[in-house]
C-alpha atoms as a PDB file:
ATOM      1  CA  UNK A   1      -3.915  -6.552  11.357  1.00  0.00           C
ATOM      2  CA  UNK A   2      -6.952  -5.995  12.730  1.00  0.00           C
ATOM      3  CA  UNK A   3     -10.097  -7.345  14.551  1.00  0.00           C
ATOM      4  CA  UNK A   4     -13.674  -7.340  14.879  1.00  0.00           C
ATOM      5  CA  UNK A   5     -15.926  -8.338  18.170  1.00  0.00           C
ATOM      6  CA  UNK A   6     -18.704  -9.067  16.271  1.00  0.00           C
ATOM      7  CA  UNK A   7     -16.469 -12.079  14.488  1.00  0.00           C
ATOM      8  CA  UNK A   8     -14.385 -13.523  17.518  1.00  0.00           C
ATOM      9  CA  UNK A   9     -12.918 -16.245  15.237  1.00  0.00           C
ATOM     10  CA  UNK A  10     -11.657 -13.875  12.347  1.00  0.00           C
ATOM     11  CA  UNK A  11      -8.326 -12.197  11.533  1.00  0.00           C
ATOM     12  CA  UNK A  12      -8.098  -9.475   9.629  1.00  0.00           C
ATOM     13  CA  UNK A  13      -5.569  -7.871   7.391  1.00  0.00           C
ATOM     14  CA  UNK A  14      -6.240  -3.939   6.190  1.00  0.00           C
ATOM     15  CA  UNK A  15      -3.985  -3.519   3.093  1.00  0.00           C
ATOM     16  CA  UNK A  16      -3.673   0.483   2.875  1.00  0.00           C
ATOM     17  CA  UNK A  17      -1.706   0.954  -0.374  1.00  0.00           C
ATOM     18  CA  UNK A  18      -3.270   0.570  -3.857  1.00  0.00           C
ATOM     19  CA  UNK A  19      -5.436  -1.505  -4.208  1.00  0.00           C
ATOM     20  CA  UNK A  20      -6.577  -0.846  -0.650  1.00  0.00           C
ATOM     21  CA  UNK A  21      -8.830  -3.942   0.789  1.00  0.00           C
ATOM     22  CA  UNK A  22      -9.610  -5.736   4.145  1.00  0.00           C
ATOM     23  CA  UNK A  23      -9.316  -9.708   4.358  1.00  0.00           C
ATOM     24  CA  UNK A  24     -10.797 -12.225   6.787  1.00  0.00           C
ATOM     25  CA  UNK A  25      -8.128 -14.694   6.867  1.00  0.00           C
ATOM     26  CA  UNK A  26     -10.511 -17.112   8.231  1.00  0.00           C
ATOM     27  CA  UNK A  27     -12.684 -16.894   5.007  1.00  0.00           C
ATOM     28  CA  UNK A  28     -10.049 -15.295   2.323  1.00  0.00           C
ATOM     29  CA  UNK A  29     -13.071 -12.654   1.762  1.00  0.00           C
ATOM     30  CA  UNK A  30     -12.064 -10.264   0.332  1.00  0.00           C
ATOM     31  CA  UNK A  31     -13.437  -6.320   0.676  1.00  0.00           C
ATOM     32  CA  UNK A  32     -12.567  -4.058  -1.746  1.00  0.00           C
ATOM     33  CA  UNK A  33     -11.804  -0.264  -0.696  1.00  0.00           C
ATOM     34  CA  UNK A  34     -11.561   1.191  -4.415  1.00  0.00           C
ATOM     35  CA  UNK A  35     -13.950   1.439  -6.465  1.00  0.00           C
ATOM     36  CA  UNK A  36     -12.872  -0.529 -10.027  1.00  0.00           C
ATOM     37  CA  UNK A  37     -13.662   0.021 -13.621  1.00  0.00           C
ATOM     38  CA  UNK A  38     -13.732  -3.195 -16.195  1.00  0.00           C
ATOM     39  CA  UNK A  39     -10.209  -2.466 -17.096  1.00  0.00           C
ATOM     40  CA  UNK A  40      -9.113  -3.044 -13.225  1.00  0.00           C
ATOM     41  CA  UNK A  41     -11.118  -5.871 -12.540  1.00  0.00           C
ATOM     42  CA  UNK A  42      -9.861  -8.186 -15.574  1.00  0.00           C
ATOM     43  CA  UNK A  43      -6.160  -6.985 -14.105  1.00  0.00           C
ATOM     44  CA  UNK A  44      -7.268  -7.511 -10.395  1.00  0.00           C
ATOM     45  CA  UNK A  45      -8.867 -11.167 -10.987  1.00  0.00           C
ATOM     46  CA  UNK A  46      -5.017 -11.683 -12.095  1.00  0.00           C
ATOM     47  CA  UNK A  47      -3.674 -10.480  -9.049  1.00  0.00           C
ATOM     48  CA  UNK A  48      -5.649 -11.340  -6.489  1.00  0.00           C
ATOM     49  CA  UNK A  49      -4.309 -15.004  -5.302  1.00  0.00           C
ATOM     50  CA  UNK A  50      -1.054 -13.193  -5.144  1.00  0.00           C
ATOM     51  CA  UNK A  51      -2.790 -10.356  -2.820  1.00  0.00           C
ATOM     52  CA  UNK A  52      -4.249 -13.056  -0.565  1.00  0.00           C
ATOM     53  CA  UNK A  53      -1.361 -15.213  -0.392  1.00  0.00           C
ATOM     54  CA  UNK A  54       0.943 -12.171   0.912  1.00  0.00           C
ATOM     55  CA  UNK A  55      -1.660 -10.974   3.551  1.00  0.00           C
ATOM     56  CA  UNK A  56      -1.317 -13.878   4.451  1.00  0.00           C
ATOM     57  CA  UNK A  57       2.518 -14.246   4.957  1.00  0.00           C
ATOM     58  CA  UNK A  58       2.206 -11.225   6.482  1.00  0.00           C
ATOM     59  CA  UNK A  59       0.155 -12.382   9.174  1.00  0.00           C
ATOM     60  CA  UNK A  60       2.379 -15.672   9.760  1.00  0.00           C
ATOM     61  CA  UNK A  61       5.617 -13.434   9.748  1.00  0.00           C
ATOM     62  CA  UNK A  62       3.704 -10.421  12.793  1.00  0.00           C
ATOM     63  CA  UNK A  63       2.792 -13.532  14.508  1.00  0.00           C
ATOM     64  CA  UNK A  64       5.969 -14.961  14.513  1.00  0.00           C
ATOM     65  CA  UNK A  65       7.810 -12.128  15.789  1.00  0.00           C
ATOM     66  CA  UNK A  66       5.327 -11.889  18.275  1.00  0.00           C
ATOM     67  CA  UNK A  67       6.057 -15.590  19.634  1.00  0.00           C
ATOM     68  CA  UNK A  68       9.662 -14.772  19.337  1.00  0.00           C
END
């Protein structure tokens, strides 16, 4: 998880293993750290709900264990 003081409101999860990307939970943008040819993108347009959906369990389970 990370932050950023030039976007107060935003959350941010850095996803470090293959494919590597940063999300703004806020906003579900999504920044991709690879670089992708045509045959990645038609499999990572597949995969991508799935990638945002578990950043963003992720952040709901560090919170939790935080508030715990």
């Amino acid at each position: 998880m990370a932050d950023n003081t030039d976007y107060p409101d935003s959350i941010f999860v850095v996803h470090t293993e293959y494919p590597r990307f940063i999300i703004d939970l806020k906003t579900d943008e999504v920044e991709w750290l690879e670089e992708f040819n045509r045959e990645d993108e038609s499999e990572l347009s597949g995969i991508t709900k799935e990638l945002i959906e578990n950043a963003s369990e992720f952040y709901d389970r560090e919170i939790a264990r935080y508030d715990s």
